[in-house]
C-alpha atoms as a PDB file:
ATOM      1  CA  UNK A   1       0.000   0.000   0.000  1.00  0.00           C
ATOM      2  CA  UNK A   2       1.237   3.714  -0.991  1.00  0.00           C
ATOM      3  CA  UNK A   3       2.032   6.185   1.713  1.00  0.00           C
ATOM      4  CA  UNK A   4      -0.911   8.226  -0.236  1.00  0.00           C
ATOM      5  CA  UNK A   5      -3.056   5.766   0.034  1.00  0.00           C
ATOM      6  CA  UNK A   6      -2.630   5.466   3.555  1.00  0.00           C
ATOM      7  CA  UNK A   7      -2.368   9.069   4.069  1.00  0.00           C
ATOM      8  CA  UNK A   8      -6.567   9.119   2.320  1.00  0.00           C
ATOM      9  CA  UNK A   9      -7.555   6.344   4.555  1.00  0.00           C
ATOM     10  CA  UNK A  10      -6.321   8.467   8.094  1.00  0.00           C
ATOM     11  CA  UNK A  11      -8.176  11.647   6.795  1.00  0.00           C
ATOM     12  CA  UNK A  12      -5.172  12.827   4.349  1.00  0.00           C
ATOM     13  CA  UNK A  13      -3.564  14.704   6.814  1.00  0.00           C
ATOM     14  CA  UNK A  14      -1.223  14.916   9.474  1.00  0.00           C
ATOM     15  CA  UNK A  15      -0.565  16.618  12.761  1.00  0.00           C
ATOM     16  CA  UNK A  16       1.389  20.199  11.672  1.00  0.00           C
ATOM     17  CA  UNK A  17       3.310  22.468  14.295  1.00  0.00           C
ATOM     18  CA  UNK A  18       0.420  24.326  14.965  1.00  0.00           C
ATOM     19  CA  UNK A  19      -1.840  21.586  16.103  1.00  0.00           C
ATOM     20  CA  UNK A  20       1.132  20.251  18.020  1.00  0.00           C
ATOM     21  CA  UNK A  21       1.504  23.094  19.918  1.00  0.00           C
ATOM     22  CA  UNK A  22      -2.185  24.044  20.553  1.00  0.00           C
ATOM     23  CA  UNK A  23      -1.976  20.417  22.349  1.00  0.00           C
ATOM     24  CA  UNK A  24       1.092  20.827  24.341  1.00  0.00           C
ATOM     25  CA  UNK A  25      -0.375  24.242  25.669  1.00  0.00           C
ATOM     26  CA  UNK A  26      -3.451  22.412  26.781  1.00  0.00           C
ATOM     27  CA  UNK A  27      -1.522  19.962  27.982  1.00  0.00           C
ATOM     28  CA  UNK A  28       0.184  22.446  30.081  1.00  0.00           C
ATOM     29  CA  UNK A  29      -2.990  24.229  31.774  1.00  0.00           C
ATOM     30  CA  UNK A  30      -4.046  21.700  32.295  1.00  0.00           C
ATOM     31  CA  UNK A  31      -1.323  20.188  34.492  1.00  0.00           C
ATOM     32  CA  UNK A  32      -0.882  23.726  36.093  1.00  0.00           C
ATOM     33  CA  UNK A  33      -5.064  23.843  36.893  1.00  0.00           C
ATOM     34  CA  UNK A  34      -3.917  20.663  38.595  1.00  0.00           C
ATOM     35  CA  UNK A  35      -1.168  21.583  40.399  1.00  0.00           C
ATOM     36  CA  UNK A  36      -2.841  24.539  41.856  1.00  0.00           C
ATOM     37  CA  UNK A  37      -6.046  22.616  43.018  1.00  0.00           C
ATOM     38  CA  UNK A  38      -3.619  20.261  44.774  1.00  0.00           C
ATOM     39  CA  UNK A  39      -1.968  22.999  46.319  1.00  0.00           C
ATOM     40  CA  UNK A  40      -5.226  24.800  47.691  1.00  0.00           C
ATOM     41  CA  UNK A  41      -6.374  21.464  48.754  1.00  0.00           C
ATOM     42  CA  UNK A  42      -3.204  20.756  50.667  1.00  0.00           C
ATOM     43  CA  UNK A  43      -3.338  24.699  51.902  1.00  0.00           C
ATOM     44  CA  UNK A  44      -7.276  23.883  53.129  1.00  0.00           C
ATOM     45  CA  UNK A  45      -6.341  20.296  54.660  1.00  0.00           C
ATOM     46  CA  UNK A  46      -3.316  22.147  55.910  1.00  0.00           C
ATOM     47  CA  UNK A  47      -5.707  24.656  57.657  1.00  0.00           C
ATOM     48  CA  UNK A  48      -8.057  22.419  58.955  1.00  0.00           C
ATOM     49  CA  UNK A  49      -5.844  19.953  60.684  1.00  0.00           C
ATOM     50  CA  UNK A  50      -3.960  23.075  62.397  1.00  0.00           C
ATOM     51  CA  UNK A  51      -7.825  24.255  63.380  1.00  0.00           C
ATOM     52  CA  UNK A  52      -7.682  20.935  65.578  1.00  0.00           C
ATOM     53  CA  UNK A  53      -4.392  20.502  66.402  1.00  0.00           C
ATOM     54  CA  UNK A  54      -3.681  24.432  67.561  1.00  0.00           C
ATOM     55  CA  UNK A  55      -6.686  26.281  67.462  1.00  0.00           C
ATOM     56  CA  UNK A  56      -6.848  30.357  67.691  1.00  0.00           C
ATOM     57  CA  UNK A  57     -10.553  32.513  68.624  1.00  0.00           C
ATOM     58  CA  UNK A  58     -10.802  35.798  70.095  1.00  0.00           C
ATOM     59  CA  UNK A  59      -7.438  36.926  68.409  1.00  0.00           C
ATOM     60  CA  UNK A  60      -8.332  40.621  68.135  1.00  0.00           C
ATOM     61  CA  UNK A  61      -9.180  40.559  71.955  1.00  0.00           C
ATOM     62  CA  UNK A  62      -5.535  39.143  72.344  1.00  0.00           C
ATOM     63  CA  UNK A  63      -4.124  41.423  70.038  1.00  0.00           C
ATOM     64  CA  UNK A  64      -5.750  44.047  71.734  1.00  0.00           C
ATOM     65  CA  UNK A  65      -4.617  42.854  75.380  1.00  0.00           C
ATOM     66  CA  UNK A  66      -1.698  42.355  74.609  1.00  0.00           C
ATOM     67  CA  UNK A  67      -0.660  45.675  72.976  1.00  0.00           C
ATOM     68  CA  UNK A  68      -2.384  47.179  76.317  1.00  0.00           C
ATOM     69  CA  UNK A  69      -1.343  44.878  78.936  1.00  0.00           C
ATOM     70  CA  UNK A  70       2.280  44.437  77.155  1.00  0.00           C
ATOM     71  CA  UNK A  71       1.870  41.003  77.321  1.00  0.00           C
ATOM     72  CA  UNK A  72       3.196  38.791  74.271  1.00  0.00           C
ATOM     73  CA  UNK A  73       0.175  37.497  72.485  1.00  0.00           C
ATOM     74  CA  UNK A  74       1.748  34.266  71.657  1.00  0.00           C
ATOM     75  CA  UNK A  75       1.839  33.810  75.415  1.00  0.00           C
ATOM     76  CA  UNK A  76      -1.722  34.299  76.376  1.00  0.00           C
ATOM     77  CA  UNK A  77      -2.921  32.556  73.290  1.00  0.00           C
ATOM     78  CA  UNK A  78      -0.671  29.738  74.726  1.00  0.00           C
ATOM     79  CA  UNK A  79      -2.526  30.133  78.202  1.00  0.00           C
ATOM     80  CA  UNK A  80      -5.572  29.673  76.825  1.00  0.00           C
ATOM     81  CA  UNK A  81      -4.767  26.753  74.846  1.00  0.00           C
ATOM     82  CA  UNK A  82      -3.404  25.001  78.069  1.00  0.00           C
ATOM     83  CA  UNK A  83      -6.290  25.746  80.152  1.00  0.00           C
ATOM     84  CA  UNK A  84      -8.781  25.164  77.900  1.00  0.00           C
ATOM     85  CA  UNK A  85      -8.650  24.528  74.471  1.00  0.00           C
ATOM     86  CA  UNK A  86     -10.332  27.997  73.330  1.00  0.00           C
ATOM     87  CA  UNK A  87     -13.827  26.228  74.662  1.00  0.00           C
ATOM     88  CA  UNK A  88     -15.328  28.480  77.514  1.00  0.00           C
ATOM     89  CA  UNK A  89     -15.450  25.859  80.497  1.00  0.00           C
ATOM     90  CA  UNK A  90     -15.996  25.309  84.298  1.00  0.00           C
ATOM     91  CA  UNK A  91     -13.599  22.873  86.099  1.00  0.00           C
ATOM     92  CA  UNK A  92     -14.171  21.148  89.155  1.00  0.00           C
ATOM     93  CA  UNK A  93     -12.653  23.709  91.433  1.00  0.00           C
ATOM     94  CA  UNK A  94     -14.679  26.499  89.579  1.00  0.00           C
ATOM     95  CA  UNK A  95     -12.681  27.953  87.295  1.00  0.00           C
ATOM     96  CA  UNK A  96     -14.151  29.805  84.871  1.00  0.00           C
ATOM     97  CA  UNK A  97     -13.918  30.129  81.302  1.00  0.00           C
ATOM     98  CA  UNK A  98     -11.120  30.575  78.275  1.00  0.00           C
ATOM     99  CA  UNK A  99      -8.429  31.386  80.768  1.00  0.00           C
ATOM    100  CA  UNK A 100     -10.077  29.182  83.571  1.00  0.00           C
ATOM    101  CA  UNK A 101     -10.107  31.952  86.112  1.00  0.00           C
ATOM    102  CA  UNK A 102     -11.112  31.044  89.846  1.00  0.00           C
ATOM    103  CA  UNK A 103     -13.493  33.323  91.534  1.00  0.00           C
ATOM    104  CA  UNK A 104     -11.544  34.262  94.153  1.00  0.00           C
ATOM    105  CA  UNK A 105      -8.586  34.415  91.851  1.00  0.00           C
ATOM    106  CA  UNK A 106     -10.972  37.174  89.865  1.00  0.00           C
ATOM    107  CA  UNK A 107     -12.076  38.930  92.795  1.00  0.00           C
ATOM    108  CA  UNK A 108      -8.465  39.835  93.739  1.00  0.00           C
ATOM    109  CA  UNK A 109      -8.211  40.795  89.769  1.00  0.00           C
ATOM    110  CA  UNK A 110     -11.145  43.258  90.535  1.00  0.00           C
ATOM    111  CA  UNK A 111      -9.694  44.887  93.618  1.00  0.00           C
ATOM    112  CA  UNK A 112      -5.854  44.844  92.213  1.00  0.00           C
ATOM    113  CA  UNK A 113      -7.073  46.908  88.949  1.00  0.00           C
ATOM    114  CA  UNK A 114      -9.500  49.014  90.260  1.00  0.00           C
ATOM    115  CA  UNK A 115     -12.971  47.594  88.765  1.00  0.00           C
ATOM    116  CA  UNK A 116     -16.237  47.356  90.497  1.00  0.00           C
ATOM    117  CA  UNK A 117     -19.532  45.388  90.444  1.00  0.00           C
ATOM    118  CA  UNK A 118     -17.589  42.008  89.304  1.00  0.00           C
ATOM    119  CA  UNK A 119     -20.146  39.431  88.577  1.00  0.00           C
ATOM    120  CA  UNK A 120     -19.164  35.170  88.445  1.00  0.00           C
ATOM    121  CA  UNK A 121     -21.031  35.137  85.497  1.00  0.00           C
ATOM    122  CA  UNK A 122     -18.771  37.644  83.907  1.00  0.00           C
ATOM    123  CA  UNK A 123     -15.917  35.547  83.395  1.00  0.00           C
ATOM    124  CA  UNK A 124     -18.135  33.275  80.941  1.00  0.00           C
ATOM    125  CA  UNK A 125     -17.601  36.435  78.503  1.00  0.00           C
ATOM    126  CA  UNK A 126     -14.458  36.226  76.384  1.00  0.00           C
ATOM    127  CA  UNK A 127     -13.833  39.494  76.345  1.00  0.00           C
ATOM    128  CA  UNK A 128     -13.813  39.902  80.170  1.00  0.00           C
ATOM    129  CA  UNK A 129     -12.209  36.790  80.724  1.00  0.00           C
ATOM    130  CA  UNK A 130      -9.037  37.138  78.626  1.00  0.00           C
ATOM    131  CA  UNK A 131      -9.128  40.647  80.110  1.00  0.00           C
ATOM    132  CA  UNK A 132      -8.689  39.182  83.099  1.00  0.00           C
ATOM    133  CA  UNK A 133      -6.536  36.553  82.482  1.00  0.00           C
ATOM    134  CA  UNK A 134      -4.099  39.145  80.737  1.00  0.00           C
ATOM    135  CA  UNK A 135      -3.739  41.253  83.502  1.00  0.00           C
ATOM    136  CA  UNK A 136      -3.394  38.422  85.757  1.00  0.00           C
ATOM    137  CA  UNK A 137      -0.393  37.346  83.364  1.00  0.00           C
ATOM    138  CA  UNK A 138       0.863  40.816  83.373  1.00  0.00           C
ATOM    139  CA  UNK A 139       0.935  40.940  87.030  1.00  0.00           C
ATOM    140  CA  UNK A 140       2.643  38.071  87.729  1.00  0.00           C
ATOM    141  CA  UNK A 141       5.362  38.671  85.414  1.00  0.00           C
ATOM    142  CA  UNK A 142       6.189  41.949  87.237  1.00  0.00           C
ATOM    143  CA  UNK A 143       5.892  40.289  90.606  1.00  0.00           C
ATOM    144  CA  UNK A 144       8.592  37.905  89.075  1.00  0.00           C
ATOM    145  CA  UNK A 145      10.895  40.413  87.247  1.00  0.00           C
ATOM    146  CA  UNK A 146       9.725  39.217  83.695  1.00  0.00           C
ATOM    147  CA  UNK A 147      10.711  35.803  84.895  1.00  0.00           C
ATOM    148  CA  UNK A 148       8.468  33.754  82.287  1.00  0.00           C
ATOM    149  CA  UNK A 149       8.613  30.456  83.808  1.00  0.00           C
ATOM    150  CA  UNK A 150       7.756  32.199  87.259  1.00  0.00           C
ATOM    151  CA  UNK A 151       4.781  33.831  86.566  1.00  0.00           C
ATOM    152  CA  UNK A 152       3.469  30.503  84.635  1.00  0.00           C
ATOM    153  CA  UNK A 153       4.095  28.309  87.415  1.00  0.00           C
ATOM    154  CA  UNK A 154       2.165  31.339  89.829  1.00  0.00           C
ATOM    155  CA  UNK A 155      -0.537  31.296  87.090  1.00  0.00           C
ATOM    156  CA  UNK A 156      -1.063  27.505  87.737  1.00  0.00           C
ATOM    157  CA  UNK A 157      -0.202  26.621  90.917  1.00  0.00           C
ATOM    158  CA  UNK A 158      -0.466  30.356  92.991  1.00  0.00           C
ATOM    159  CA  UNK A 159       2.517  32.691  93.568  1.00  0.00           C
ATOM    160  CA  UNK A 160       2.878  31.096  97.148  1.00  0.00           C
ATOM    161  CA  UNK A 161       4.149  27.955  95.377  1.00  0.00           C
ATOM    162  CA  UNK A 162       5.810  29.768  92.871  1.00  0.00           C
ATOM    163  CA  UNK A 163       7.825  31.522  95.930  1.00  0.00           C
ATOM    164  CA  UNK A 164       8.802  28.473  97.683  1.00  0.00           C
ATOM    165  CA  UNK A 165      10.215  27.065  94.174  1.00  0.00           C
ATOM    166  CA  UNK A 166      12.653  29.964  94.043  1.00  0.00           C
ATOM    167  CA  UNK A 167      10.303  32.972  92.713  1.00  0.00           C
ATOM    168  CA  UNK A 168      12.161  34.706  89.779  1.00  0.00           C
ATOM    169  CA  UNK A 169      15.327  32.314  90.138  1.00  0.00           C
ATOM    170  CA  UNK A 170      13.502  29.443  89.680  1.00  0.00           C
ATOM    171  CA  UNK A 171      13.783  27.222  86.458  1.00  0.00           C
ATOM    172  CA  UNK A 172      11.769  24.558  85.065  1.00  0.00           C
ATOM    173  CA  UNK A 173      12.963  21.950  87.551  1.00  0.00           C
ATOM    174  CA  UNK A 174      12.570  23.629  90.367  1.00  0.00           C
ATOM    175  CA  UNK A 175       8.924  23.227  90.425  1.00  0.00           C
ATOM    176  CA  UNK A 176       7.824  20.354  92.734  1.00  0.00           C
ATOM    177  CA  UNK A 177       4.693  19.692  91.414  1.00  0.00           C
ATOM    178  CA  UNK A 178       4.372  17.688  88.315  1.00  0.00           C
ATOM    179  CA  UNK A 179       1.234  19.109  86.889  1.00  0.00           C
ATOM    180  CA  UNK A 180       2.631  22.513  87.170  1.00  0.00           C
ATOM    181  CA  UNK A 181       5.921  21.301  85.480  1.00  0.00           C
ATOM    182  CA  UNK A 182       4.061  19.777  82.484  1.00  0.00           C
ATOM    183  CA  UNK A 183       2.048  23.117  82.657  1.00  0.00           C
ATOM    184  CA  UNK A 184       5.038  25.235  82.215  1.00  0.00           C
ATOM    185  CA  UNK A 185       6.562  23.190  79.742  1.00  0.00           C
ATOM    186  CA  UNK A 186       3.763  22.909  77.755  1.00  0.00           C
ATOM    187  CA  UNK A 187       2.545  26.307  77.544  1.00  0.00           C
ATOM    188  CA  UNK A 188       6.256  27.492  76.748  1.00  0.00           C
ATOM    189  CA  UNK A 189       6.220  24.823  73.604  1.00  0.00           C
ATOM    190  CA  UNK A 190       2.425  26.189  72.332  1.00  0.00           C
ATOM    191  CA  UNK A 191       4.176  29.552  72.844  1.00  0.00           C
ATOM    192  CA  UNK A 192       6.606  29.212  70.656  1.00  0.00           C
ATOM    193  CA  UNK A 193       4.158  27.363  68.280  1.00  0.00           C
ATOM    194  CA  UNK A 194       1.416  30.217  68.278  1.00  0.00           C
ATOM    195  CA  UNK A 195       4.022  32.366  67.509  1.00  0.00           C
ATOM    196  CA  UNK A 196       5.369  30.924  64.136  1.00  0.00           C
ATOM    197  CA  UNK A 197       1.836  29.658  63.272  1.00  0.00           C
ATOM    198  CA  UNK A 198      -0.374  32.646  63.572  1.00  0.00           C
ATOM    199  CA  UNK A 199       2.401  34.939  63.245  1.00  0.00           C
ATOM    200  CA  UNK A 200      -0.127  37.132  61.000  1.00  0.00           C
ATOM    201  CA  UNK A 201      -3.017  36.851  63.257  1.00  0.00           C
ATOM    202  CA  UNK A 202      -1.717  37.752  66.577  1.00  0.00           C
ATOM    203  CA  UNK A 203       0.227  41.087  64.984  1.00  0.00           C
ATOM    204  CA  UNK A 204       4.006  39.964  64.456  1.00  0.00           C
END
């Protein structure tokens, strides 16, 4: 059989440079359509497991606290995280809400800053209650010089405790309680992870 006879029976034509590249530029969107779906999937799966894993509410309220209270935001979103996952809670010994704040614990909170009419029910608010809870943290760390560790075990355990473990001095393993150790340690490492997570979020 002739190549012109074959050429007839296949339509009498064949593929030019044109048509070729036509197809290889489809080709190419195509694969780039793909590679961008993958990546906003991956960026929404991404998302969504660090929604579980490290959540983050009420940032403007922590921005805002922290700018007034001078209080790193990281810090109290850490605090938070630690006491109670971002879910507004009452433990057994009646600690209330985001920052798990104690009534008598608020109460002295009321008096040290000034405020009147405090209400228990109050601390169910976010608002209030990271108010709170930041100028609890703010106090503590200039009762303990800026001392980090200090102030978290105080948070956690009261600052009697945290005196008898060395105040500002103390480090990690001076703290005789383990709860209060794994506390410590464990809002230090969601710290540092709030930090380089929602770096955006909590005004870096």
């Amino acid at each position: 059989m002739s190549s012109r006879t074959r050429e007839r029976r296949s339509g009498g034509r064949r593929a030019g440079p044109g048509r070729t590249i036509r197809t290889l530029t489809v080709v190419a969107v195509l694969a780039a359509i793909g590679v961008a779906i993958v990546l906003l999937l991956g960026d929404v799966f991404e998302r969504g497991v660090r929604e579980v894993t490290l959540p983050l509410r009420h940032e403007d309220i922590i921005r805002q606290q922290s700018r007034e209270k001078e209080v790193d935001a990281a810090l109290i979103a850490a605090v938070i995280y630690s006491e109670s996952r971002f879910r507004d809670q009452t433990s057994p010994a009646g600690a209330r809400g985001l920052m798990q704040i104690t009534p008598g614990t608020a109460k002295e909170i009321e008096r040290l800053s000034g405020g009147t009419e405090f209400e228990i029910e109050d601390l169910a608010d976010p608002d209030i209650n990271i108010r709170y809870g930041a100028f609890y943290l703010a106090w503590l760390l200039d009762l303990y010089d800026d001392d980090v560790v200090a102030a978290l075990a105080a948070y956690n355990a009261g600052p009697g405790n945290a005196d008898a473990w060395g105040g500002p001095t103390m480090v990690i393993d001076d703290i005789e309680f383990p709860e209060t150790k794994a506390y410590v340690k464990g809002v230090l490492e969601k710290q540092r992870e709030y930090r380089h997570n929602y770096d955006l979020e909590l005004g870096y």
